[in-house]
PDB file of N, CA and C in Angstrom:
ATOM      1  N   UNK A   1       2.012  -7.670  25.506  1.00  0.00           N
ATOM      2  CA  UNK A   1       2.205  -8.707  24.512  1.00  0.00           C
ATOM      3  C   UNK A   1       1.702  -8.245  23.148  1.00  0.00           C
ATOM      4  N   UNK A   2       0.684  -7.347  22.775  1.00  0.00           N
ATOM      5  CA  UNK A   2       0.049  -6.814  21.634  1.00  0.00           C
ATOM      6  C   UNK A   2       0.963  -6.095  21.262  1.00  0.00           C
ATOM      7  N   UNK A   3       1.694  -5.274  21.959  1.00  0.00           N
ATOM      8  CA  UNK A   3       2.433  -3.901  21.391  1.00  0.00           C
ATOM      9  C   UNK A   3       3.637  -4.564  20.960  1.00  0.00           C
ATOM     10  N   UNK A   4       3.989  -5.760  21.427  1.00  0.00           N
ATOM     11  CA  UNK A   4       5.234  -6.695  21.348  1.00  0.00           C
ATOM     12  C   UNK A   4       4.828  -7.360  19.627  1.00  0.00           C
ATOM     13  N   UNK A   5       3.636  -7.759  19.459  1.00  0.00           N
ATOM     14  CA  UNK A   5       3.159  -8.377  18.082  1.00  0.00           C
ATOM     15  C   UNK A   5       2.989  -7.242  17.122  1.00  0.00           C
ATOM     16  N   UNK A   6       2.836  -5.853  17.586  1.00  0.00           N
ATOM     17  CA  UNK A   6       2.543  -5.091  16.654  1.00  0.00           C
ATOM     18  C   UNK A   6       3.723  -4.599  15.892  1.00  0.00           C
ATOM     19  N   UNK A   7       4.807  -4.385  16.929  1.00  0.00           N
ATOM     20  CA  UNK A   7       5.675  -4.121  16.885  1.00  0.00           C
ATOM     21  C   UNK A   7       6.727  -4.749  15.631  1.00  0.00           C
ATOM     22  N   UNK A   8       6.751  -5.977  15.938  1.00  0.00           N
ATOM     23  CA  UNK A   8       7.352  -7.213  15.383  1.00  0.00           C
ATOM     24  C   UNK A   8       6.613  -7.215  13.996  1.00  0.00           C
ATOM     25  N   UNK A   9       5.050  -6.914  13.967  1.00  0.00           N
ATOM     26  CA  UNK A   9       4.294  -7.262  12.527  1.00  0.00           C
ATOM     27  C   UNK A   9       5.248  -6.222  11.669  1.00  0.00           C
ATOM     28  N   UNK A  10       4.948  -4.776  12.578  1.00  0.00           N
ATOM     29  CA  UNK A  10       4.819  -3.686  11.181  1.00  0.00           C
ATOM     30  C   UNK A  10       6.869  -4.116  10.714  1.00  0.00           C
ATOM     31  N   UNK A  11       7.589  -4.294  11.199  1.00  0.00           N
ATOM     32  CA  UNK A  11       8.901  -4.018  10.885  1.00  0.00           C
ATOM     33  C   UNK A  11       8.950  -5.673  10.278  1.00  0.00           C
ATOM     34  N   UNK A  12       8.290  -6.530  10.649  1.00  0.00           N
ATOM     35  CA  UNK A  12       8.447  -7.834   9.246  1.00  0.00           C
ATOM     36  C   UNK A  12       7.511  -7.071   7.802  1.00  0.00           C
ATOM     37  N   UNK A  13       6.819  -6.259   8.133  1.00  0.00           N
ATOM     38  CA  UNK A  13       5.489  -5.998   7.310  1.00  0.00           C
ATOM     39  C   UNK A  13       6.404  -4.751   6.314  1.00  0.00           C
ATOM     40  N   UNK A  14       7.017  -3.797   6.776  1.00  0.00           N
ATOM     41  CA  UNK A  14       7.826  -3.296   6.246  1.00  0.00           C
ATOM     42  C   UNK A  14       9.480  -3.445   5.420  1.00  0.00           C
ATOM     43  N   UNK A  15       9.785  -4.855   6.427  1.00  0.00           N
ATOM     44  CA  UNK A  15      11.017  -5.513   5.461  1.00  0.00           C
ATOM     45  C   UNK A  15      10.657  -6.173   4.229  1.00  0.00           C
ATOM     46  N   UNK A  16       9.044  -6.503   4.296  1.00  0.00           N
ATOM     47  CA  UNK A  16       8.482  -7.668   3.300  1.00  0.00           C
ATOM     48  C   UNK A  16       8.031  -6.821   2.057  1.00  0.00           C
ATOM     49  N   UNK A  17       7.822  -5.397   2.548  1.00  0.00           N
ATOM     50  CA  UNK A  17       6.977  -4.769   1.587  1.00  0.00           C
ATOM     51  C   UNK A  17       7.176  -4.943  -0.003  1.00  0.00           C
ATOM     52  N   UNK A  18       6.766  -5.164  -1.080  1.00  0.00           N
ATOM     53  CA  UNK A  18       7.061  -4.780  -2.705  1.00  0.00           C
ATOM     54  C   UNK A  18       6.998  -3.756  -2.963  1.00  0.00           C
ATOM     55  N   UNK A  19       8.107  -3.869  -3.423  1.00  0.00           N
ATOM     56  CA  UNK A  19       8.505  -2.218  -4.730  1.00  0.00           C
ATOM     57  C   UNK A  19       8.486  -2.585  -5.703  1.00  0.00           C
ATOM     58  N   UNK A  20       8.219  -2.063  -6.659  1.00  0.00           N
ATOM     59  CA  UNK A  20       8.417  -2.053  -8.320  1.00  0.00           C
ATOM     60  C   UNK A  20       8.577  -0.995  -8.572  1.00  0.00           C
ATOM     61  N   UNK A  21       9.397  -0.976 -10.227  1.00  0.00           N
ATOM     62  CA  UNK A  21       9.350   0.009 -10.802  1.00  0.00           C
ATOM     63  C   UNK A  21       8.939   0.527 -11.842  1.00  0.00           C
ATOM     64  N   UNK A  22       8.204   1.139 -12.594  1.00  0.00           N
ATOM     65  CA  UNK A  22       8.237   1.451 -13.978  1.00  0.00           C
ATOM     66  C   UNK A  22       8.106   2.796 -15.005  1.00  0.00           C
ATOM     67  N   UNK A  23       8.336   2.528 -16.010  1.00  0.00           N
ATOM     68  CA  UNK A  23       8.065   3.867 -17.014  1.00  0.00           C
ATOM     69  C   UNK A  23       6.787   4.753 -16.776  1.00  0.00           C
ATOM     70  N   UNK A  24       6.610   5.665 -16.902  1.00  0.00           N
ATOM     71  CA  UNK A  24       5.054   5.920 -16.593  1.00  0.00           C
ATOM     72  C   UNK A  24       4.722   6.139 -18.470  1.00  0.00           C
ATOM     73  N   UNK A  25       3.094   5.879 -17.907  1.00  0.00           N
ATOM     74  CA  UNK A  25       2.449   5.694 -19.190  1.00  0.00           C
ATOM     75  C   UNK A  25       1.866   6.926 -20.220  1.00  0.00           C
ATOM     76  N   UNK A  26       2.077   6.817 -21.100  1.00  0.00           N
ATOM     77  CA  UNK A  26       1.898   7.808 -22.142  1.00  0.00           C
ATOM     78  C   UNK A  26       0.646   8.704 -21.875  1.00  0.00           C
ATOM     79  N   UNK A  27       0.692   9.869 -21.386  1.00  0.00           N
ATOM     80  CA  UNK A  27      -0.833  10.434 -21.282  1.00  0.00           C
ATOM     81  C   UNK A  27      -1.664  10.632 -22.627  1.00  0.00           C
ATOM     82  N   UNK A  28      -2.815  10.479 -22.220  1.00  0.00           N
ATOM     83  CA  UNK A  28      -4.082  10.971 -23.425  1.00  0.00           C
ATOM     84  C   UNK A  28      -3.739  12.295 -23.533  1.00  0.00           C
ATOM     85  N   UNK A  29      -4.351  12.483 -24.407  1.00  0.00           N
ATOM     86  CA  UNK A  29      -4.379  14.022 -25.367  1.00  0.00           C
ATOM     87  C   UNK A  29      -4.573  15.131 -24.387  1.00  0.00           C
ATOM     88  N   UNK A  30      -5.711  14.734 -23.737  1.00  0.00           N
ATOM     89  CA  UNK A  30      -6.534  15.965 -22.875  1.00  0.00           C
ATOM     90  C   UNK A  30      -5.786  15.988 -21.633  1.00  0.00           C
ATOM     91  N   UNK A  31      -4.788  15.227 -21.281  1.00  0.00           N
ATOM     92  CA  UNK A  31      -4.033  15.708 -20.462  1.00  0.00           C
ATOM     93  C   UNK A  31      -2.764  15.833 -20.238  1.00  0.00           C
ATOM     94  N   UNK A  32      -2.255  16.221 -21.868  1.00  0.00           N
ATOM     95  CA  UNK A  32      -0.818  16.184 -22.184  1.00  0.00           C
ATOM     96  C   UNK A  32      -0.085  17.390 -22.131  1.00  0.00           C
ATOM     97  N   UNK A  33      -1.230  18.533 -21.740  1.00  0.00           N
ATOM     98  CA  UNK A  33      -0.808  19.724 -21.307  1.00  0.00           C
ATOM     99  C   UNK A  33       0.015  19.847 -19.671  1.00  0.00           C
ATOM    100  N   UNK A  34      -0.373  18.658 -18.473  1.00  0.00           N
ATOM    101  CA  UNK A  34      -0.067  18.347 -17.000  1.00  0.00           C
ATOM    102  C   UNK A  34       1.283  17.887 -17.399  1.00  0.00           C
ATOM    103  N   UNK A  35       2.494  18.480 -16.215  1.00  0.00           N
ATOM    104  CA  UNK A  35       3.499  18.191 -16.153  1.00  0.00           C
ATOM    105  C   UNK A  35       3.624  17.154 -15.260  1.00  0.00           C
ATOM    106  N   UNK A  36       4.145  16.281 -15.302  1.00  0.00           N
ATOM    107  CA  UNK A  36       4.291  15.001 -14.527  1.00  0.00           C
ATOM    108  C   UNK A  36       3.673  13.140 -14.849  1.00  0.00           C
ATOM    109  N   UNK A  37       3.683  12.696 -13.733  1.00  0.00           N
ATOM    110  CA  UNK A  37       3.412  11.126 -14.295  1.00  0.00           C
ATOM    111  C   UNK A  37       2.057  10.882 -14.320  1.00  0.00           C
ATOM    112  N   UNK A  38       1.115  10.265 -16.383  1.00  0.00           N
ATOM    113  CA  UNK A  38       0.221   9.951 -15.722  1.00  0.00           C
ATOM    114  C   UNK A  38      -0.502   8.572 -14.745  1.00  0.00           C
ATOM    115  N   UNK A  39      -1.393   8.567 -14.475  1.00  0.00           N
ATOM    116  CA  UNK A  39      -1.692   8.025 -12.775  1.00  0.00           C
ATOM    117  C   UNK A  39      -3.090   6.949 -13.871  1.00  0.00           C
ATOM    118  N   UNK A  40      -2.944   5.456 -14.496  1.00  0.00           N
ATOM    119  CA  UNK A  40      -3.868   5.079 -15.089  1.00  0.00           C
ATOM    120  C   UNK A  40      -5.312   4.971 -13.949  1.00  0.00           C
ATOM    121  N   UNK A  41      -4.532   4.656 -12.482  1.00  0.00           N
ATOM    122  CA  UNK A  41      -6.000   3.878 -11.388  1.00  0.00           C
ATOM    123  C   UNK A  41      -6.715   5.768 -11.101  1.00  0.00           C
ATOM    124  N   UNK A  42      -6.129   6.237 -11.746  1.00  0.00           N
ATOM    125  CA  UNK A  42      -6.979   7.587 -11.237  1.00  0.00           C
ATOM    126  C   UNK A  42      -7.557   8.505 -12.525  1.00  0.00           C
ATOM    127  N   UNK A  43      -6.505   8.407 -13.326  1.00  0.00           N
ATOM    128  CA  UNK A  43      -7.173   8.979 -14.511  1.00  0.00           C
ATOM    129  C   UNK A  43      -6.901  10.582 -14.348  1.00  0.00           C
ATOM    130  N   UNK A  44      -5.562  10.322 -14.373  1.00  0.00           N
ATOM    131  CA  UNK A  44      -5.005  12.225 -13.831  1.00  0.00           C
ATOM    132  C   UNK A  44      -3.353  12.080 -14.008  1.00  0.00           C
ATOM    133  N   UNK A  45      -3.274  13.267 -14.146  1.00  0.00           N
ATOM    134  CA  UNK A  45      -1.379  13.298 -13.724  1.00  0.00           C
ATOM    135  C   UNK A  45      -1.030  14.173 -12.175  1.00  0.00           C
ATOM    136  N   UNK A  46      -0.062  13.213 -12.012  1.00  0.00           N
ATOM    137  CA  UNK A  46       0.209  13.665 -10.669  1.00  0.00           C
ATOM    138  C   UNK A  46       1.266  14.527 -10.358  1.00  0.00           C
ATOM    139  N   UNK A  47       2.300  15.554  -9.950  1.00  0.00           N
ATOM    140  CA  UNK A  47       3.414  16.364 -10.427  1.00  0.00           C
ATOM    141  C   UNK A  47       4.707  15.274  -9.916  1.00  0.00           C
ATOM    142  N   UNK A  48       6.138  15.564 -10.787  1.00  0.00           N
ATOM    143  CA  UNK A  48       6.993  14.959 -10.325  1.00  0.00           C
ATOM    144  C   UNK A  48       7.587  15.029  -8.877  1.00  0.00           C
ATOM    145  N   UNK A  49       7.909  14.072  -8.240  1.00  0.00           N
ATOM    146  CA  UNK A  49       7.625  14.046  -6.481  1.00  0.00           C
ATOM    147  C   UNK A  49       6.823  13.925  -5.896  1.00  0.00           C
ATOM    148  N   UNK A  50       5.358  13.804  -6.485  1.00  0.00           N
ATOM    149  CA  UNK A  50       4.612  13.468  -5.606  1.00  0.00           C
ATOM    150  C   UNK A  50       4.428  12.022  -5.234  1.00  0.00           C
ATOM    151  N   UNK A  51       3.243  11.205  -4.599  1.00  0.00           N
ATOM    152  CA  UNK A  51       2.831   9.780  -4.393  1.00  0.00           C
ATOM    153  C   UNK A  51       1.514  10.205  -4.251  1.00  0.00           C
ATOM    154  N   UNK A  52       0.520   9.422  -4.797  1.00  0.00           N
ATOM    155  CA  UNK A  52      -0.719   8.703  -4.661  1.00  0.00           C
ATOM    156  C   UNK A  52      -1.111   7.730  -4.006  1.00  0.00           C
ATOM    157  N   UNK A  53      -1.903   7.363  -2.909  1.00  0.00           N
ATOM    158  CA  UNK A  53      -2.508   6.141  -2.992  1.00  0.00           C
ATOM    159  C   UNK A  53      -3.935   5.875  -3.536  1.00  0.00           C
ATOM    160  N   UNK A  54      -4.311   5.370  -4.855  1.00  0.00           N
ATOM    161  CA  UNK A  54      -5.900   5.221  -5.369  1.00  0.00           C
ATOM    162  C   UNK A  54      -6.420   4.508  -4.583  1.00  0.00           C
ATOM    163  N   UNK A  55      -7.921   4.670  -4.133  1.00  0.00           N
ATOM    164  CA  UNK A  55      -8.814   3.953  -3.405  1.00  0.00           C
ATOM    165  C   UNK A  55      -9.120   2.657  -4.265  1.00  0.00           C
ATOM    166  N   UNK A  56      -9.411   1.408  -3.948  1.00  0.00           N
ATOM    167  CA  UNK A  56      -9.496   0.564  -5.081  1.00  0.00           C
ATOM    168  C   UNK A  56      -8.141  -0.386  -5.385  1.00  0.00           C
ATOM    169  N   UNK A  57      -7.168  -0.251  -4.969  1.00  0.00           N
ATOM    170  CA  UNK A  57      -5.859  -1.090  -5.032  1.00  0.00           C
ATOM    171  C   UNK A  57      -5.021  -0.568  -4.010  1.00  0.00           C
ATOM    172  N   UNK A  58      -4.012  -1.442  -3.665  1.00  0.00           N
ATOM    173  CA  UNK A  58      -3.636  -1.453  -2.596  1.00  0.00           C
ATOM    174  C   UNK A  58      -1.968  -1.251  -2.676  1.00  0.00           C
ATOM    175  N   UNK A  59      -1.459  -0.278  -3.135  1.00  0.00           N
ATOM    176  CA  UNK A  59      -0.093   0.084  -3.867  1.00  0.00           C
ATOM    177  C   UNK A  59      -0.350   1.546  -3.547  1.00  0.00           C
ATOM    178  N   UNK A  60       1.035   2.329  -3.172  1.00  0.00           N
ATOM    179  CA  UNK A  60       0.946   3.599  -3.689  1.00  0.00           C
ATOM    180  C   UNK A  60       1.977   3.933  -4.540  1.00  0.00           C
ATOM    181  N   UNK A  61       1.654   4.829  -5.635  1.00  0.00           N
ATOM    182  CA  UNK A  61       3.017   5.593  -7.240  1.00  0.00           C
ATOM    183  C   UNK A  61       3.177   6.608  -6.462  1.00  0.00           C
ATOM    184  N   UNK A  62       4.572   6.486  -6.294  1.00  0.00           N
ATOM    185  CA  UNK A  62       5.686   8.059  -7.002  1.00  0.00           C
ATOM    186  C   UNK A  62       5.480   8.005  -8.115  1.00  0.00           C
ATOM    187  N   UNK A  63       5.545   9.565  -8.670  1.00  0.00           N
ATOM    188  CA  UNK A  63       6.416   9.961  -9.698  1.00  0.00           C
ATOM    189  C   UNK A  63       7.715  10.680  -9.378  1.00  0.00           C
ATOM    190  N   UNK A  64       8.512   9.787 -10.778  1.00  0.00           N
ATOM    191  CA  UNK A  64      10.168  10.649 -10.779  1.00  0.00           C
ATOM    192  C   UNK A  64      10.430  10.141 -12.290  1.00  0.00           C
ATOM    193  N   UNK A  65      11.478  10.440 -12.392  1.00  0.00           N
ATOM    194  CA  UNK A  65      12.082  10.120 -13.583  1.00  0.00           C
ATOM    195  C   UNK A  65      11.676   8.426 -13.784  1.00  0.00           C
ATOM    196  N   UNK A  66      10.863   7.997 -12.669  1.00  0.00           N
ATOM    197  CA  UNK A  66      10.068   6.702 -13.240  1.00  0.00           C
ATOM    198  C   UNK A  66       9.290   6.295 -12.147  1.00  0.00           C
ATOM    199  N   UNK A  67       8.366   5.674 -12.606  1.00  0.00           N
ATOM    200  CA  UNK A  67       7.136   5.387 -11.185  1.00  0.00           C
ATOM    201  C   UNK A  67       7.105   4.722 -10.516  1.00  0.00           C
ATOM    202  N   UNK A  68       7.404   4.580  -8.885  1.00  0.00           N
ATOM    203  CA  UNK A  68       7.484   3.694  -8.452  1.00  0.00           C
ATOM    204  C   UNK A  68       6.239   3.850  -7.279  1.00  0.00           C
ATOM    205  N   UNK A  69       6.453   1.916  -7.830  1.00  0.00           N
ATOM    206  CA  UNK A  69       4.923   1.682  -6.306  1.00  0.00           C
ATOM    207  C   UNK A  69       5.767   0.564  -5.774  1.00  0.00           C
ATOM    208  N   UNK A  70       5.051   0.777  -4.583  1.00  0.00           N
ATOM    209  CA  UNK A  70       5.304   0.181  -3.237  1.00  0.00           C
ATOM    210  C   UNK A  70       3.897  -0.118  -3.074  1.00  0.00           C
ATOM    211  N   UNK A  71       3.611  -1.576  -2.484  1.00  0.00           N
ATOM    212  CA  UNK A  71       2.469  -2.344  -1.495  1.00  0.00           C
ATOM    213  C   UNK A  71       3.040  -3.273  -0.471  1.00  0.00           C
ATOM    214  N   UNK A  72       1.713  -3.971  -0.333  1.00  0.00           N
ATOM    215  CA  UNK A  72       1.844  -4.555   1.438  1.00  0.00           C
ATOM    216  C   UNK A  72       2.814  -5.510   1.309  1.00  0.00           C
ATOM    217  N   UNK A  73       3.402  -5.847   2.277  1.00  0.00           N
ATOM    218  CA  UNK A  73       4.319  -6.885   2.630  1.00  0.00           C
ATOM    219  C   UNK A  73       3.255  -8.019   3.141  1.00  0.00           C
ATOM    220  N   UNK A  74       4.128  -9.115   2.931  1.00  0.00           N
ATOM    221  CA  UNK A  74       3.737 -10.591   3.480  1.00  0.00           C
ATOM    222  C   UNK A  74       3.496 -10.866   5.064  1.00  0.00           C
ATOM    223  N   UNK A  75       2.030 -11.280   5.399  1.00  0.00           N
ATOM    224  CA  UNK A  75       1.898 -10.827   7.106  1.00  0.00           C
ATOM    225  C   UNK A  75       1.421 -12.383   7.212  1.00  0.00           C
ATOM    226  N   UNK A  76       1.897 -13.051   8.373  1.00  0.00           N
ATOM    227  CA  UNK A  76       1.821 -13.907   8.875  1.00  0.00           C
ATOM    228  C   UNK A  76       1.462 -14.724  10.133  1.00  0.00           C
ATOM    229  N   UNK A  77       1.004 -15.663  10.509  1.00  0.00           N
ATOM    230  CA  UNK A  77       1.228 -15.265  12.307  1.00  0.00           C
ATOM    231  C   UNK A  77       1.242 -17.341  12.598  1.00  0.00           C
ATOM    232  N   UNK A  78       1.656 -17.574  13.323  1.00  0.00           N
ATOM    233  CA  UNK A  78       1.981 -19.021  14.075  1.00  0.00           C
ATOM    234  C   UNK A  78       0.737 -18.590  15.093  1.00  0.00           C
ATOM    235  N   UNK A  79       0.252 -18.080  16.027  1.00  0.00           N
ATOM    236  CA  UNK A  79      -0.486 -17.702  17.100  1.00  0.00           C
ATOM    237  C   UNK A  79      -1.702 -18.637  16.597  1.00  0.00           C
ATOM    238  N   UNK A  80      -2.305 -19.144  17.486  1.00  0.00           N
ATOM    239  CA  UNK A  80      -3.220 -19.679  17.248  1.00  0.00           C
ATOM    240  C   UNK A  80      -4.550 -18.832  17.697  1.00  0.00           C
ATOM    241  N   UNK A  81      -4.001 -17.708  18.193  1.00  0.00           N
ATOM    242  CA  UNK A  81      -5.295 -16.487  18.847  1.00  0.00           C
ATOM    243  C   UNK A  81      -5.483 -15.417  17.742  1.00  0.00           C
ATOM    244  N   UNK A  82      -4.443 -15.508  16.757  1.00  0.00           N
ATOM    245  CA  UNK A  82      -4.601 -14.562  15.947  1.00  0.00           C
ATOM    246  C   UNK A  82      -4.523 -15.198  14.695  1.00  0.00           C
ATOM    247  N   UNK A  83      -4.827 -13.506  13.739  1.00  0.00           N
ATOM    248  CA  UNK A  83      -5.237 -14.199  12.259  1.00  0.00           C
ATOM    249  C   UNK A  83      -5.037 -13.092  11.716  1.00  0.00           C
ATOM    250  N   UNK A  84      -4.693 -13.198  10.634  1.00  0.00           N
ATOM    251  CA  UNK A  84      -4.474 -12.211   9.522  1.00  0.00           C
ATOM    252  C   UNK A  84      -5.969 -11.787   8.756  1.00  0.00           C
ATOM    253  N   UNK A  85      -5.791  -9.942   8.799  1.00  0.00           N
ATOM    254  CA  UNK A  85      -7.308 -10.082   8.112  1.00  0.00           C
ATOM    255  C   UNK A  85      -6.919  -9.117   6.571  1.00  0.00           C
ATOM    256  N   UNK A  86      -8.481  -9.488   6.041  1.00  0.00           N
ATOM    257  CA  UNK A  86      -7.891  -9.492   4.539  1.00  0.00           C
ATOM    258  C   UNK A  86      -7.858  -7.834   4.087  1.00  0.00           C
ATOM    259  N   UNK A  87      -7.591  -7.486   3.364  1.00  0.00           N
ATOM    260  CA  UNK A  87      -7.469  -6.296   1.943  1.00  0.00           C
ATOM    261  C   UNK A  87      -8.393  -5.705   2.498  1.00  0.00           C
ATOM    262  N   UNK A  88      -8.379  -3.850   2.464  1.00  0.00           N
ATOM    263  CA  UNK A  88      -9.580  -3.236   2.471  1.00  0.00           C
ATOM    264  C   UNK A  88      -9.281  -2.241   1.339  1.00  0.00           C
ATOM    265  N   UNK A  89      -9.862  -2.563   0.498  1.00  0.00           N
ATOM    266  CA  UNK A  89      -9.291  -2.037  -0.730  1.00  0.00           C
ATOM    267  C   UNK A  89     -10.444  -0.616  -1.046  1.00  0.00           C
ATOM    268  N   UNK A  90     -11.110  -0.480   0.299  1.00  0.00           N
ATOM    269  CA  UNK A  90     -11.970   0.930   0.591  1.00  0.00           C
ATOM    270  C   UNK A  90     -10.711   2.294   0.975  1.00  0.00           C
ATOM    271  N   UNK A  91      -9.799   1.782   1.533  1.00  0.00           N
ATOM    272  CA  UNK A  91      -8.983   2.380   2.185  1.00  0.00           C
ATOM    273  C   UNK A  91      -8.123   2.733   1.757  1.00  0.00           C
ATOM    274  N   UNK A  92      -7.013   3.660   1.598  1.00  0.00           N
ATOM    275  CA  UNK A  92      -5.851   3.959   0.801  1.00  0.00           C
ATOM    276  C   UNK A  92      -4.366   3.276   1.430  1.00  0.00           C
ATOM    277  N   UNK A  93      -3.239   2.943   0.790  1.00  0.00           N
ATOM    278  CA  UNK A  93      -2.018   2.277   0.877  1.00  0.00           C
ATOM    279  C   UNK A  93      -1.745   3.307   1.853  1.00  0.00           C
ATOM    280  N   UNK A  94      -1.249   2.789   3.450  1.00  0.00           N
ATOM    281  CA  UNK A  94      -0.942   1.588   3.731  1.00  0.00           C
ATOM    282  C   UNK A  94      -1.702   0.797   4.548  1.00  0.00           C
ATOM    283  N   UNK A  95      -3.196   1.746   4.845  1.00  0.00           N
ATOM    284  CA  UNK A  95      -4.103   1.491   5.248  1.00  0.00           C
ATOM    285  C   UNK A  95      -4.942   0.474   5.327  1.00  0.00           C
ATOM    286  N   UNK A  96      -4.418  -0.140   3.877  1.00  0.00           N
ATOM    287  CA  UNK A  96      -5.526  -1.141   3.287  1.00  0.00           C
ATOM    288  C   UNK A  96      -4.565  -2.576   3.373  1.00  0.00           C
ATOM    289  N   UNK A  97      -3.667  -2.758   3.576  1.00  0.00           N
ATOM    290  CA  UNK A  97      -3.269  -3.861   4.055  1.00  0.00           C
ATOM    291  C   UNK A  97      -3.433  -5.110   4.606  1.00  0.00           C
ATOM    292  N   UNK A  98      -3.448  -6.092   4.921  1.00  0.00           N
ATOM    293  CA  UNK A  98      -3.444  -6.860   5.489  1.00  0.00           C
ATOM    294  C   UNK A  98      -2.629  -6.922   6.848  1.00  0.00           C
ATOM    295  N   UNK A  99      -3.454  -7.247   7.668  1.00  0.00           N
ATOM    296  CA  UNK A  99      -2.929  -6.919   9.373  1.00  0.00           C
ATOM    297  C   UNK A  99      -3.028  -8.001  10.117  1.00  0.00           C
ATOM    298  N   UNK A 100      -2.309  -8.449  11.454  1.00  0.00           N
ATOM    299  CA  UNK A 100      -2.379  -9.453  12.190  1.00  0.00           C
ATOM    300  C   UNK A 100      -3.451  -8.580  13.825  1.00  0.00           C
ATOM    301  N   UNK A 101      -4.507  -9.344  13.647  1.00  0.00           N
ATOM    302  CA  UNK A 101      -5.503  -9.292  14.900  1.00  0.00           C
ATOM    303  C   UNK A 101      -5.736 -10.141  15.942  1.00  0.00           C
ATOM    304  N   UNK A 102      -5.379 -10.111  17.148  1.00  0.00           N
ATOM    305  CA  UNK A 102      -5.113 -11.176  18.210  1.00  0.00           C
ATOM    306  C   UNK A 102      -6.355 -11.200  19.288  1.00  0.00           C
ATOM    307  N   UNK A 103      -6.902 -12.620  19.127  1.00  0.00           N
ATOM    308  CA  UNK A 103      -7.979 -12.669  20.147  1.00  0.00           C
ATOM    309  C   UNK A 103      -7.426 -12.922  21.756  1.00  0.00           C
ATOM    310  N   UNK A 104      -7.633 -11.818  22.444  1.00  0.00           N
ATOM    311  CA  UNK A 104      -6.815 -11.527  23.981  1.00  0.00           C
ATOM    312  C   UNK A 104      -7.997 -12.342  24.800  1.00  0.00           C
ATOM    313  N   UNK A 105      -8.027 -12.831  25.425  1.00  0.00           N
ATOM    314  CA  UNK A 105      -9.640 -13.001  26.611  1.00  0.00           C
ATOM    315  C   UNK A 105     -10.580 -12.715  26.264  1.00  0.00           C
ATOM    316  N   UNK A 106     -10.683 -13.231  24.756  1.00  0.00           N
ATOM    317  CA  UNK A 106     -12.289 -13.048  23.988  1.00  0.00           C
ATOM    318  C   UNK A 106     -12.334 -11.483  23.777  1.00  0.00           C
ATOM    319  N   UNK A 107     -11.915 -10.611  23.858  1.00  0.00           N
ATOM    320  CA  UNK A 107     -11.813  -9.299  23.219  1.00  0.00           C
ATOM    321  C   UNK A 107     -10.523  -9.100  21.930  1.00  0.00           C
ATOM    322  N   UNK A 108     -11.214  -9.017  20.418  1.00  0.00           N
ATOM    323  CA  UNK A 108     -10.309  -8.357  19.859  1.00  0.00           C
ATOM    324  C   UNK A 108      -9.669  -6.988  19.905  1.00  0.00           C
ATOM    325  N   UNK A 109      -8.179  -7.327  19.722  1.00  0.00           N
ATOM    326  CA  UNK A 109      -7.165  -6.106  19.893  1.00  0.00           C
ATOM    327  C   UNK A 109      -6.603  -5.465  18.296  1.00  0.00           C
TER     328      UNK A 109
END
């Protein structure tokens, strides 16, 4: 039944996910010599094609010809054994998410 909820979370959790897109931002001086997008939550440029996830927010940037981030999707649950737990914004995207945790026979799964 867990692998059945997990199952079901990550592929609602992945249809739900946000994308955005945008310009990347003008680098400072001292690092206008780096080829690629700079990265404001890190304070660096990253090369074109790569992705980041910064510790501290819960999104990860591409760079390409424009930056795109992706974060968590919308997680939910009807179960009255389970619960959604919050942000670990210690952790890097997609890690840091919000997840559905189900109390089985008094042992969390």
């Amino acid at each position: 039944m867990v692998s059945k909820i997990f199952i079901i979370a990550l592929i609602v959790g992945t249809a739900n996910a946000a994308t955005w897109m945008g310009m990347p931002p003008r680098k400072p001086a001292g690092l206008a010599h780096k080829s690629g997008c700079y990265v404001e939550e890190i304070n660096d440029v990253i090369p074109f094609g790569d992705t980041v996830s910064p510790i501290g927010v819960c999104y990860s940037i591409s760079c390409g010809s424009v930056m795109d981030y992706a974060s968590c999707g919308v997680v939910s649950t009807d179960d009255p054994k389970c619960h959604v737990t919050d942000e670990d914004l210690s952790k890097p995207y997609p890690h840091c998410c919000p997840d559905i945790k189900c109390d089985i026979d008094n042992n969390l799964f």
